[in-house]
Protein backbone atom coordinates (compact mmCIF):
# COMPACT_ATOMS: atom_id res chain seq x y z
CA UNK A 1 -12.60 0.97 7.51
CA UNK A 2 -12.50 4.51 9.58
CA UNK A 3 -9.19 6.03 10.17
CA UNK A 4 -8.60 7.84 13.71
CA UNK A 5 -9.87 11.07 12.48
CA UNK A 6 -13.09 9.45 11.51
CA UNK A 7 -12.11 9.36 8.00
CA UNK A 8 -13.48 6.44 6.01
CA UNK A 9 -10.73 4.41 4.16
CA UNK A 10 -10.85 1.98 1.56
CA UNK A 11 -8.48 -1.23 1.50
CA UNK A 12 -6.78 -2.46 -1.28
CA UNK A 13 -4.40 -6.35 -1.18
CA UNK A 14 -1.91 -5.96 -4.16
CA UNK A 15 -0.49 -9.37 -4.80
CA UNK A 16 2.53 -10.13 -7.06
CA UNK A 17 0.30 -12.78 -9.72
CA UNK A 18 -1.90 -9.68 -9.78
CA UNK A 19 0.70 -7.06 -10.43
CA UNK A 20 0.32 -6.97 -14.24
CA UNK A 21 -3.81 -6.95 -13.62
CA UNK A 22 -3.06 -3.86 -11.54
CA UNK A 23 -1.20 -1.83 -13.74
CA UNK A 24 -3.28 -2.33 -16.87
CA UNK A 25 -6.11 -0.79 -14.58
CA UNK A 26 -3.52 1.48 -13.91
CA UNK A 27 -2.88 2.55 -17.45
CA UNK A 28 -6.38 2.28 -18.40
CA UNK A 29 -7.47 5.24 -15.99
CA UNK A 30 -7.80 3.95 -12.60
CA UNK A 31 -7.50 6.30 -10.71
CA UNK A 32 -7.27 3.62 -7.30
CA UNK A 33 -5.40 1.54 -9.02
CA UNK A 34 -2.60 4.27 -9.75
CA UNK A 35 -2.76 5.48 -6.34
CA UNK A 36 -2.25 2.07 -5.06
CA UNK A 37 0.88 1.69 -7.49
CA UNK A 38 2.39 3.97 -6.60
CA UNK A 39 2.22 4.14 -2.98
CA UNK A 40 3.28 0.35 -3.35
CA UNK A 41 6.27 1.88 -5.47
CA UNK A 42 7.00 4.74 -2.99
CA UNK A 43 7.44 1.80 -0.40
CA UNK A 44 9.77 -0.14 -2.60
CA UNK A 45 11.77 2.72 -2.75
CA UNK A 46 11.95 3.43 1.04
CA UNK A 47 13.41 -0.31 1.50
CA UNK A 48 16.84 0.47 0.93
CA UNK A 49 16.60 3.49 3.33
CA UNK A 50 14.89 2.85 5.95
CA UNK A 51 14.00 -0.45 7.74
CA UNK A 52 10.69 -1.84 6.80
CA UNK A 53 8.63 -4.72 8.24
CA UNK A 54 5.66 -7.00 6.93
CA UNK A 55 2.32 -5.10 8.14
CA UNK A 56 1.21 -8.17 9.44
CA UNK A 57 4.04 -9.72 11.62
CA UNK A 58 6.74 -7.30 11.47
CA UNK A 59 9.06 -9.58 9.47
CA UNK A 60 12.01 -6.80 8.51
CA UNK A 61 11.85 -6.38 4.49
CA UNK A 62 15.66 -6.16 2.86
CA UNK A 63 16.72 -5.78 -0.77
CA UNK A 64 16.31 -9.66 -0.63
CA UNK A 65 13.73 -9.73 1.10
CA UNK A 66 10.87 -8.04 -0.45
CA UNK A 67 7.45 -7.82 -0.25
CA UNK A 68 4.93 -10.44 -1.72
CA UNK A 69 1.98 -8.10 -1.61
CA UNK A 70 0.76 -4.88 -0.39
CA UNK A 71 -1.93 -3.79 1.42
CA UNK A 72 -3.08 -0.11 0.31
CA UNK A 73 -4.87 1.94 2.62
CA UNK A 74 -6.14 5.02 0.38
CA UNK A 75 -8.92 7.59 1.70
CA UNK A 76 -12.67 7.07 0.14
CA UNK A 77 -12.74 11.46 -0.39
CA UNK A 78 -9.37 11.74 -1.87
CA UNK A 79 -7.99 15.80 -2.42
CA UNK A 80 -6.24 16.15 -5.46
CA UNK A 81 -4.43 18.67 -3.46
CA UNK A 82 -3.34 16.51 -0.97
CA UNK A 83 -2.29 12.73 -2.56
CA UNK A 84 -2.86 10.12 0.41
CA UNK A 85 -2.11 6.57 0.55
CA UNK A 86 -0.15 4.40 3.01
CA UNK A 87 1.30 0.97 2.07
CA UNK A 88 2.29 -1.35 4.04
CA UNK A 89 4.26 -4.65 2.65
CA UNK A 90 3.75 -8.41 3.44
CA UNK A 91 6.25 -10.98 3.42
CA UNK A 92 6.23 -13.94 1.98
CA UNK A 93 4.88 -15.99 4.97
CA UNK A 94 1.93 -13.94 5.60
CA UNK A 95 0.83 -13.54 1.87
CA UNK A 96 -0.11 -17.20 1.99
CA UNK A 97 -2.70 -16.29 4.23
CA UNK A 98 -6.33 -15.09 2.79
CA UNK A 99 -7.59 -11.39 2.10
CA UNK A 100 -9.54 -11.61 5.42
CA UNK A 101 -6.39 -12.18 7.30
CA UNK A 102 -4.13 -9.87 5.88
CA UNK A 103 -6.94 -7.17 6.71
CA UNK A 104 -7.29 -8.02 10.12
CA UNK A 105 -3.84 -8.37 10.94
CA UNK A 106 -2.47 -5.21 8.57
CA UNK A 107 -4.49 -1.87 8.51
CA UNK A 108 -4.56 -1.98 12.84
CA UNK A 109 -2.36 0.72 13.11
CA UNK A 110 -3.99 4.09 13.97
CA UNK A 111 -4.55 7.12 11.67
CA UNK A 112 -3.76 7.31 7.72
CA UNK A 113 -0.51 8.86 7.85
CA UNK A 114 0.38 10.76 4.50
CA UNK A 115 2.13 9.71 1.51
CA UNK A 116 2.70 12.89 -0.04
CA UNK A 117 4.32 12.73 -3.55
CA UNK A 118 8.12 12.70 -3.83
CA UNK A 119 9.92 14.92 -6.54
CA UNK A 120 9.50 13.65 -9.99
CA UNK A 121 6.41 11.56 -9.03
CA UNK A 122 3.66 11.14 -11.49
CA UNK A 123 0.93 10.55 -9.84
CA UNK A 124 -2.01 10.99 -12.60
């Protein structure tokens, strides 16, 4: 995938039966799989803040309604300097739907807008 800037991107789909897959990667030294983590985590956080909707049908996410998966845009030339990721969450409706779906219907919005890490982050 290309961003707007012409930046190529990598896609990741983190589903909840995967989750524990995903962070023994994670702790293991995967370095995409940590970035994914945690910009899943830094939109778990947001939820209570801000309103949030599904990336694929804009479904609003609420402390009760959370997410079922993520989809993890993350740049392929990543700057250690400058930590990038956006997640976007899918509800529960949409993460019945295939890989191929979620793609098409998720990462459509423009650019790769930065997730830049919060205080007290650990991001490696």
């Amino acid at each position: 995938m290309e961003a707007d800037n012409g930046e190529e991107c990598r896609i990741y789909i983190l589903r909840r039966p995967d989750q524990k897959d995903w962070r023994v990667k994670a702790q293991s030294g995967d370095e995409a799989a940590k970035l994914c983590l945690w910009a899943a985590s830094n939109f778990m956080k947001d939820i209570a803040n801000e309103p949030l909707h599904c990336g694929s049908c804009e479904k609003l996410f609420s402390p009760g309604k959370m997410p079922q998966a993520f989809i993890v845009v993350t740049p392929i030339e990543r700057d250690a300097a400058d930590v990038r990721a956006h997640a976007m969450g899918v509800c529960s409706e949409c993460v019945k739907r295939d890989d191929r779906w979620l793609i098409e219907q998720g990462p459509k919005r423009k650019g790769l807008p930065p997730t830049l890490p919060r205080k007290n982050d650990a991001t490696h």
